[in-house]
PDB file of N, CA and C in Angstrom:
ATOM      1  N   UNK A   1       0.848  -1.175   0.000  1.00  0.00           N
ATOM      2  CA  UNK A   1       0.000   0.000   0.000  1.00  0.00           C
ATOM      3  C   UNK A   1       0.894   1.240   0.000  1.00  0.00           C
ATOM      4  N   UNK A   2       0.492   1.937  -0.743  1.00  0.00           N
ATOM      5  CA  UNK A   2       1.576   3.232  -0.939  1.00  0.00           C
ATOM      6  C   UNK A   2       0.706   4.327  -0.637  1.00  0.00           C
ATOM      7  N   UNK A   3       1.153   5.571  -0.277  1.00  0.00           N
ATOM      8  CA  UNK A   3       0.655   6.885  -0.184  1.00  0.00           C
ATOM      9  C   UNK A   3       1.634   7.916  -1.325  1.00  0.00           C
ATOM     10  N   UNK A   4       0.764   8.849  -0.997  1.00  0.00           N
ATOM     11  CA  UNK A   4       1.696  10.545  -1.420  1.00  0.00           C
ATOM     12  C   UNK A   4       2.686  10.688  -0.703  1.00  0.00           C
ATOM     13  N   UNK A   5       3.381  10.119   0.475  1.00  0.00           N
ATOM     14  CA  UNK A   5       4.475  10.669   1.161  1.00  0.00           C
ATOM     15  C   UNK A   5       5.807   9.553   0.392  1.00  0.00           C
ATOM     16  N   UNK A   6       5.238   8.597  -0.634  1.00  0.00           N
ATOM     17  CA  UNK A   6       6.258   7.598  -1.175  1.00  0.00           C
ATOM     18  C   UNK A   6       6.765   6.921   0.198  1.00  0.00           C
ATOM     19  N   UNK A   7       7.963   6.769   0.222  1.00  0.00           N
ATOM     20  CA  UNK A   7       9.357   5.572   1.651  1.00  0.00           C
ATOM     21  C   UNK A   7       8.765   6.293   2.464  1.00  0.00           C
ATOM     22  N   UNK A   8       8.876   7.639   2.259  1.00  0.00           N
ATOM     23  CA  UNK A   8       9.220   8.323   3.930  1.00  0.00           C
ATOM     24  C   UNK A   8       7.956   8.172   4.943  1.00  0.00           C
ATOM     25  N   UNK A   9       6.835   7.858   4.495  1.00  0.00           N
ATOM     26  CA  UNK A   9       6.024   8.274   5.892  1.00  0.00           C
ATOM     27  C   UNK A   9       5.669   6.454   5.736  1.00  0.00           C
ATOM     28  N   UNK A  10       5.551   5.531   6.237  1.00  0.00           N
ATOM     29  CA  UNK A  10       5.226   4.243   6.090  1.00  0.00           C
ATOM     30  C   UNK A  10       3.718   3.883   6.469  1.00  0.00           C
ATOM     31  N   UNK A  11       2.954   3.292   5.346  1.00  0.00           N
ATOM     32  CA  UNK A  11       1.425   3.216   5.293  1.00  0.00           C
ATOM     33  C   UNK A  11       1.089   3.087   6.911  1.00  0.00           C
ATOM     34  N   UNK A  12       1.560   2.422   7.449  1.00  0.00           N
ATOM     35  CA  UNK A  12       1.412   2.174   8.995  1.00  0.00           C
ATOM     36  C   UNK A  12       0.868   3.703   9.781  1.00  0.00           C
ATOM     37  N   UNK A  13       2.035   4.327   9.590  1.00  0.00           N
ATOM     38  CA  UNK A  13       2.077   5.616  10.279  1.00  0.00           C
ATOM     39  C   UNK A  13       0.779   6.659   9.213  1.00  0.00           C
ATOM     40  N   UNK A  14       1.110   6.307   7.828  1.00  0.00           N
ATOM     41  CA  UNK A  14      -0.439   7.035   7.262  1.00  0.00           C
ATOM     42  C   UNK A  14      -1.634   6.886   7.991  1.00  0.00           C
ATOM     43  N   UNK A  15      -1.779   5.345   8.126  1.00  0.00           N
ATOM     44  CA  UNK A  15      -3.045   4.465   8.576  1.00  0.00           C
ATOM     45  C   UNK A  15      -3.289   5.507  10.137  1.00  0.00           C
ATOM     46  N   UNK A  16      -2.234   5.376  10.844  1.00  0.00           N
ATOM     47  CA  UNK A  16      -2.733   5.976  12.168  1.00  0.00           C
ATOM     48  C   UNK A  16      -3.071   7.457  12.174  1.00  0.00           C
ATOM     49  N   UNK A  17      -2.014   7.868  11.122  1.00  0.00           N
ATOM     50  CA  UNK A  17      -2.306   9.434  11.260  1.00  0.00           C
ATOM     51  C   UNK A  17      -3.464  10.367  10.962  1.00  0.00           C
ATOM     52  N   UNK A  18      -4.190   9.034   9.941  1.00  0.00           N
ATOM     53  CA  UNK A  18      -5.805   9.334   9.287  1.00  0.00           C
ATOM     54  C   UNK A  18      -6.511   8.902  10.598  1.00  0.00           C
ATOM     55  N   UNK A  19      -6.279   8.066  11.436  1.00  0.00           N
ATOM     56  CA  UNK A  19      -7.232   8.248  12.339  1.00  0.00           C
ATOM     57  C   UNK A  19      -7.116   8.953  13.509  1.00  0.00           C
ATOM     58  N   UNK A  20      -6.009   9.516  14.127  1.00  0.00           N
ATOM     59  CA  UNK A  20      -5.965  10.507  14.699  1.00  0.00           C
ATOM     60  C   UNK A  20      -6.435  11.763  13.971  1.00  0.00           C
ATOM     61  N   UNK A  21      -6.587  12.068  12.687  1.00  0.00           N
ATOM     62  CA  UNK A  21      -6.964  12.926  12.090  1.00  0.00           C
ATOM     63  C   UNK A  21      -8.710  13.310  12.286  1.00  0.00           C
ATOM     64  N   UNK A  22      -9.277  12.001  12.161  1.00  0.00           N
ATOM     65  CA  UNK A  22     -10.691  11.558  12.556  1.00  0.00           C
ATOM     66  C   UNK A  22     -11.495  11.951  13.671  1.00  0.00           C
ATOM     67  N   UNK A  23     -10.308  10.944  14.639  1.00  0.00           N
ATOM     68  CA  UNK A  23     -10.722  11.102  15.797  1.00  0.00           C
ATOM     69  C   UNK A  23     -10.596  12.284  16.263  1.00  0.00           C
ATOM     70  N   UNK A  24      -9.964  13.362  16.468  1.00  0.00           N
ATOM     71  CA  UNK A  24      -9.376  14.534  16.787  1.00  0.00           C
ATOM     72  C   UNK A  24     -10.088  15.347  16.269  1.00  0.00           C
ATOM     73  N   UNK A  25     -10.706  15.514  14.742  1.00  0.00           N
ATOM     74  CA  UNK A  25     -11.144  16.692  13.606  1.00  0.00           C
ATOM     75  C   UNK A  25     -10.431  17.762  13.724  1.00  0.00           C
ATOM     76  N   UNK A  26      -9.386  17.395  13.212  1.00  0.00           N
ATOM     77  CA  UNK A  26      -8.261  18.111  12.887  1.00  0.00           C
ATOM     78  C   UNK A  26      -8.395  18.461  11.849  1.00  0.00           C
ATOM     79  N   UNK A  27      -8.315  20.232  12.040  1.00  0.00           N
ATOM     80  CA  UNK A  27      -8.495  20.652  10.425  1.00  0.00           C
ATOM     81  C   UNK A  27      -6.898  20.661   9.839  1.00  0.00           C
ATOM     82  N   UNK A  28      -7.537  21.346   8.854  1.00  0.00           N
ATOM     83  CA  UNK A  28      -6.098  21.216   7.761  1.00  0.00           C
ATOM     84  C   UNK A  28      -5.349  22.407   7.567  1.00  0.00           C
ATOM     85  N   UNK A  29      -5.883  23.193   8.439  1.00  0.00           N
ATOM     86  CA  UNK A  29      -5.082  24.303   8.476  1.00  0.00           C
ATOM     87  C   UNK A  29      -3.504  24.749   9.430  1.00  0.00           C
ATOM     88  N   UNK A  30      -2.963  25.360   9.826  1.00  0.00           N
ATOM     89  CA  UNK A  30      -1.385  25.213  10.250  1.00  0.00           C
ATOM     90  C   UNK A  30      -1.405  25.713  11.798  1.00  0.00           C
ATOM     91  N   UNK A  31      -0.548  25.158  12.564  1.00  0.00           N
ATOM     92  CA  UNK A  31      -0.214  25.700  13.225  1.00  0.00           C
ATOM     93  C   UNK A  31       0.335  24.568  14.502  1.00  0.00           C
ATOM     94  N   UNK A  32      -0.321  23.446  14.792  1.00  0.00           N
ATOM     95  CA  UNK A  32      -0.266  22.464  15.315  1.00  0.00           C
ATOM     96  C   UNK A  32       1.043  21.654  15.050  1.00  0.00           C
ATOM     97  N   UNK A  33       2.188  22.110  13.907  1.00  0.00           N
ATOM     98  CA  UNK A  33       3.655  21.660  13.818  1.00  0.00           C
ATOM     99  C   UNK A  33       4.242  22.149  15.413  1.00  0.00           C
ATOM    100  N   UNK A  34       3.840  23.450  15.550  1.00  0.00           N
ATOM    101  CA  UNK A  34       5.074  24.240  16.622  1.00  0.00           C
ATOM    102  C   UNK A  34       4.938  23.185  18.016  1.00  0.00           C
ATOM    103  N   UNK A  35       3.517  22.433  18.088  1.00  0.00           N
ATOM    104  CA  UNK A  35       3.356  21.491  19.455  1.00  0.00           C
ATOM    105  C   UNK A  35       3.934  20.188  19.057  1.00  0.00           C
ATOM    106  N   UNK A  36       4.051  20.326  17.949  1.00  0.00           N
ATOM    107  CA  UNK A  36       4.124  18.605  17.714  1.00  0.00           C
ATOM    108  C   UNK A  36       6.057  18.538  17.188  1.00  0.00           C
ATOM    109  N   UNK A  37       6.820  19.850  17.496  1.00  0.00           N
ATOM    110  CA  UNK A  37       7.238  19.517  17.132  1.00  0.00           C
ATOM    111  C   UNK A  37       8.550  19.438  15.699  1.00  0.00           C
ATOM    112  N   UNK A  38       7.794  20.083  14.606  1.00  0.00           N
ATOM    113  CA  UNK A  38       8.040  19.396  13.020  1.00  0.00           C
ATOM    114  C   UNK A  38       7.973  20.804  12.718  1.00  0.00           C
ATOM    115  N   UNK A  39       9.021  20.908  11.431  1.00  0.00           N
ATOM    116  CA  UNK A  39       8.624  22.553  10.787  1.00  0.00           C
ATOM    117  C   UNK A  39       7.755  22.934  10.584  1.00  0.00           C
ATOM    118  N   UNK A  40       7.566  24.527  10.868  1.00  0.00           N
ATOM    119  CA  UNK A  40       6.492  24.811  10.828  1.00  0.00           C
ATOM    120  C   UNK A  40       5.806  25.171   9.638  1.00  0.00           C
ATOM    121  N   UNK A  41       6.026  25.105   8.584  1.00  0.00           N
ATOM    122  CA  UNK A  41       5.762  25.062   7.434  1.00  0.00           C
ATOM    123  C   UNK A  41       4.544  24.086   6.774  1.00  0.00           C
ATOM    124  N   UNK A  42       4.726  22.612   7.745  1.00  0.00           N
ATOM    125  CA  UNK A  42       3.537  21.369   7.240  1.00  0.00           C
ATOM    126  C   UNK A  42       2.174  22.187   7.546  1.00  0.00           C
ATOM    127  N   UNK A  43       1.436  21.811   6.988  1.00  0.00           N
ATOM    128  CA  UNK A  43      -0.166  22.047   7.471  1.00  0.00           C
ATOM    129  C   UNK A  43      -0.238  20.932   8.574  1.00  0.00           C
ATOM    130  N   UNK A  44      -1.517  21.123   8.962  1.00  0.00           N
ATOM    131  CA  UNK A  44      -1.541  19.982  10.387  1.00  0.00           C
ATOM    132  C   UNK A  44      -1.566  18.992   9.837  1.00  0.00           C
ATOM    133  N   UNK A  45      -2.734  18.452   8.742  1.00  0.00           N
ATOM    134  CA  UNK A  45      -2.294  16.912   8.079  1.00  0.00           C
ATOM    135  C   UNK A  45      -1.233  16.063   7.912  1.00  0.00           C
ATOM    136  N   UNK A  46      -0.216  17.283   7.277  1.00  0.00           N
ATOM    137  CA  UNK A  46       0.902  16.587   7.116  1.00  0.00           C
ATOM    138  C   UNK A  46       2.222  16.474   8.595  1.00  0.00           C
ATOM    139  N   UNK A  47       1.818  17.447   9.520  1.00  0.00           N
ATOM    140  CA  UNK A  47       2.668  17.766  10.896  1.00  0.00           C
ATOM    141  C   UNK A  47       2.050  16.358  11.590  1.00  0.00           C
ATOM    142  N   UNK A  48       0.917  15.947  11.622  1.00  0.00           N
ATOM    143  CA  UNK A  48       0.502  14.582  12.050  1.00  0.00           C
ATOM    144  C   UNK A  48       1.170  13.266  11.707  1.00  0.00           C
ATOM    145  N   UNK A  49       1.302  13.686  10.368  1.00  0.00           N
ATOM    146  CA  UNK A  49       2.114  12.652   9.821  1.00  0.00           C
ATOM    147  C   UNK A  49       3.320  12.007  10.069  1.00  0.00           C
ATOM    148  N   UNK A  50       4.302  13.353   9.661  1.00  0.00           N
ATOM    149  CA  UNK A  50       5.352  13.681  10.365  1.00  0.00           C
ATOM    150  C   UNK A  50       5.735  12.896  11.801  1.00  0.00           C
ATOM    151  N   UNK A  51       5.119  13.563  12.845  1.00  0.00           N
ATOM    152  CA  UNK A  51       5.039  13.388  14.218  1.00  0.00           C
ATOM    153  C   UNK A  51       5.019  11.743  14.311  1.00  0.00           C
ATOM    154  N   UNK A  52       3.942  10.724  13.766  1.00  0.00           N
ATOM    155  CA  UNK A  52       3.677   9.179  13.876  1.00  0.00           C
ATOM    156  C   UNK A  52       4.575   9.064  13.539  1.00  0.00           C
ATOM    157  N   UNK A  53       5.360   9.376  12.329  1.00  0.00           N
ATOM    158  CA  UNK A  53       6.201   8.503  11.602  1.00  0.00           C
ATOM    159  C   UNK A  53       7.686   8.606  12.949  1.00  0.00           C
ATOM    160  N   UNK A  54       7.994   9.640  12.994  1.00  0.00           N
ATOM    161  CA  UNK A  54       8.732   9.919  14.086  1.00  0.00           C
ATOM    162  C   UNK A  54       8.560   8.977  15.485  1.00  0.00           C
ATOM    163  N   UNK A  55       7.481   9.358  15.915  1.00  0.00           N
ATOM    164  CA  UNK A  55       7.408   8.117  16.929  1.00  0.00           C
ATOM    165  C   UNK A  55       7.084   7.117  16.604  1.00  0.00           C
ATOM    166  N   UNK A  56       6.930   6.181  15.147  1.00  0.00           N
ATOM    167  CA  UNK A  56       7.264   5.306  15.517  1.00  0.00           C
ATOM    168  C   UNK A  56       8.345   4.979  14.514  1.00  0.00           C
ATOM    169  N   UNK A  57       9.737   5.289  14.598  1.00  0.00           N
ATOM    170  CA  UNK A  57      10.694   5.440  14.448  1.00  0.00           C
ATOM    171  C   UNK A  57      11.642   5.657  15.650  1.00  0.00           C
ATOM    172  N   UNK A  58      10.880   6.262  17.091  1.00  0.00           N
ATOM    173  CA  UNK A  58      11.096   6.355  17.780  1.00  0.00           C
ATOM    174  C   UNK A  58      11.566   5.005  19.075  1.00  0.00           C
ATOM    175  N   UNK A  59      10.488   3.772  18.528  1.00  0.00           N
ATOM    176  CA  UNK A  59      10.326   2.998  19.311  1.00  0.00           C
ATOM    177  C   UNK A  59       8.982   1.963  19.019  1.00  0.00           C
ATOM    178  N   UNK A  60       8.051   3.468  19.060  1.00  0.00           N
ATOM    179  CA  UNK A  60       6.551   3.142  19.708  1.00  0.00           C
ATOM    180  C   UNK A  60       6.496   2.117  18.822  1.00  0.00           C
ATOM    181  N   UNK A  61       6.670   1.422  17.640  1.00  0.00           N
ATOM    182  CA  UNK A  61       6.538   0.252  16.591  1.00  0.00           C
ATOM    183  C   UNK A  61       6.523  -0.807  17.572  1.00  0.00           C
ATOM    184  N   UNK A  62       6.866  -0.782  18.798  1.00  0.00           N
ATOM    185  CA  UNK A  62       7.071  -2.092  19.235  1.00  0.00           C
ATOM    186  C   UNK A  62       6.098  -2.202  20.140  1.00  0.00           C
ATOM    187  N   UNK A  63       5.406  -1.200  20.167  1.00  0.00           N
ATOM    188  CA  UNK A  63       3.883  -1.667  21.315  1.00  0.00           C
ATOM    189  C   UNK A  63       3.153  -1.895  20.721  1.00  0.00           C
ATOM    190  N   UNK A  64       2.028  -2.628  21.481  1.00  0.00           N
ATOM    191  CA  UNK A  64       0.700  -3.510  20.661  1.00  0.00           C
ATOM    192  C   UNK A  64      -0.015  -2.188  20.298  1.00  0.00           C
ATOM    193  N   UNK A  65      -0.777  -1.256  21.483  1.00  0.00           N
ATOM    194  CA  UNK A  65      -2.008  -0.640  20.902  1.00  0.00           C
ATOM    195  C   UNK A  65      -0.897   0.918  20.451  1.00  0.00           C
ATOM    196  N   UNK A  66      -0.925   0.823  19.171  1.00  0.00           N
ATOM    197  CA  UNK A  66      -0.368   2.164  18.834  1.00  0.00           C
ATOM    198  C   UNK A  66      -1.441   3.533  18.903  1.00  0.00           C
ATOM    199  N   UNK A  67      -2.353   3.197  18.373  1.00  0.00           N
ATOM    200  CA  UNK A  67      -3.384   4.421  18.416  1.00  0.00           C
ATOM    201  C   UNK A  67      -3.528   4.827  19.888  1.00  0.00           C
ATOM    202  N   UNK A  68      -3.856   4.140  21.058  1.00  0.00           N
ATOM    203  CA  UNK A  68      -4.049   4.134  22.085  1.00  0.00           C
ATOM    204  C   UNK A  68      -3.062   5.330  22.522  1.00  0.00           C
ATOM    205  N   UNK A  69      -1.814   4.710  22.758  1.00  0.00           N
ATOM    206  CA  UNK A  69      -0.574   5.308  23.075  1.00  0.00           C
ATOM    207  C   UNK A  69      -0.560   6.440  22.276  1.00  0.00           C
ATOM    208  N   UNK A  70       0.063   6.759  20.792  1.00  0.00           N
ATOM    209  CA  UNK A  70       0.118   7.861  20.009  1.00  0.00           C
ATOM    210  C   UNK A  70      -1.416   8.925  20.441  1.00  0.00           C
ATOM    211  N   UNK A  71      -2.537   8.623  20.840  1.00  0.00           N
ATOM    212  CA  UNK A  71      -3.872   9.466  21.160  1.00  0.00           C
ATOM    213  C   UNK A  71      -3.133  10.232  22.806  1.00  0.00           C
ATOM    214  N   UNK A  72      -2.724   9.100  23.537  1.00  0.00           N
ATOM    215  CA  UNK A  72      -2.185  10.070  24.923  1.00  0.00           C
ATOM    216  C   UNK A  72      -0.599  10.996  24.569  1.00  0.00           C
ATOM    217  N   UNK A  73      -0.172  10.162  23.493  1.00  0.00           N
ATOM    218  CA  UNK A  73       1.522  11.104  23.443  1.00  0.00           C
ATOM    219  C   UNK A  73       0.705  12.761  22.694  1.00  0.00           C
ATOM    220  N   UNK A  74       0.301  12.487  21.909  1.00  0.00           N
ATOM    221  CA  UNK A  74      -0.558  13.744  21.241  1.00  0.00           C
ATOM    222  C   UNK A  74      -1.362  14.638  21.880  1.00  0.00           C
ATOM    223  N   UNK A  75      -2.027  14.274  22.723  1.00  0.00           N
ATOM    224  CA  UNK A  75      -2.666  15.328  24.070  1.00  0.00           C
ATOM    225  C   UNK A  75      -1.723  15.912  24.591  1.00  0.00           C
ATOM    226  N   UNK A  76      -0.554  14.961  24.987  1.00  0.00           N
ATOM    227  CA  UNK A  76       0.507  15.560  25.859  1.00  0.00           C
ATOM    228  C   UNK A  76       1.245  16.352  25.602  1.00  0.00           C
ATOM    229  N   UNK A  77       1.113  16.845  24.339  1.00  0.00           N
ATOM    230  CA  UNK A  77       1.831  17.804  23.341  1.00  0.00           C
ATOM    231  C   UNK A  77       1.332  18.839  22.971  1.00  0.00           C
ATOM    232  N   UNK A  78      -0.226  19.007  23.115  1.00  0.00           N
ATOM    233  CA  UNK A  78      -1.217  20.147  22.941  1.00  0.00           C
ATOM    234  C   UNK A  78      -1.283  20.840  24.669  1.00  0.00           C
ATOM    235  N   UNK A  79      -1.010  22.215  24.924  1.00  0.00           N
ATOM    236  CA  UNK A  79      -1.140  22.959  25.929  1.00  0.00           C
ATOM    237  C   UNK A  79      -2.374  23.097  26.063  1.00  0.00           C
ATOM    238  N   UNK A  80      -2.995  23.387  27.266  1.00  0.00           N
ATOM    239  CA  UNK A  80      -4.219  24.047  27.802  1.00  0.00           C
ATOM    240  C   UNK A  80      -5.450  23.550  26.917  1.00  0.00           C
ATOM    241  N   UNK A  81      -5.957  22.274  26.534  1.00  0.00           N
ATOM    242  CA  UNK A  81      -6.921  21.550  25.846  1.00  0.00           C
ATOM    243  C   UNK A  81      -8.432  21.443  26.746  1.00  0.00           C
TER     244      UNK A  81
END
């Protein structure tokens, strides 16, 4: 399964990042890089992206519930919610 990000973002990390996208209703507009992180340049879609692929590059690949985990690392990164 391939995406628009080609190697770099791995369907895995697409797969989650569309549903944190979901779950969240995260628009597509900018600003949500500077918490997460990632230049600030991505729109949030793609700063989401970014961010999964990162953590799980980080590690997180090796835990069972990724969404679970990546849903609390992502709160923990947004101030005053």
């Amino acid at each position: 399964m391939s995406n628009q990000w080609g190697d770099w973002i791995s369907p895995l990390a697409d797969k989650l990042s569309r549903d944190l996208i979901i779950q969240f209703e995260i628009s597509a507009g900018y600003g949500l890089a500077l918490y997460l992180d990632v230049d600030r340049f991505y729109d949030n879609h793609s700063a989401i992206r970014i961010w999964v692929q990162s953590m799980l590059d980080g590690g997180i690949e090796e835990k069972s519930d990724h969404l679970t985990i990546l849903k609390k690392l992502f709160l923990d990164c947004i101030p005053d919610r």
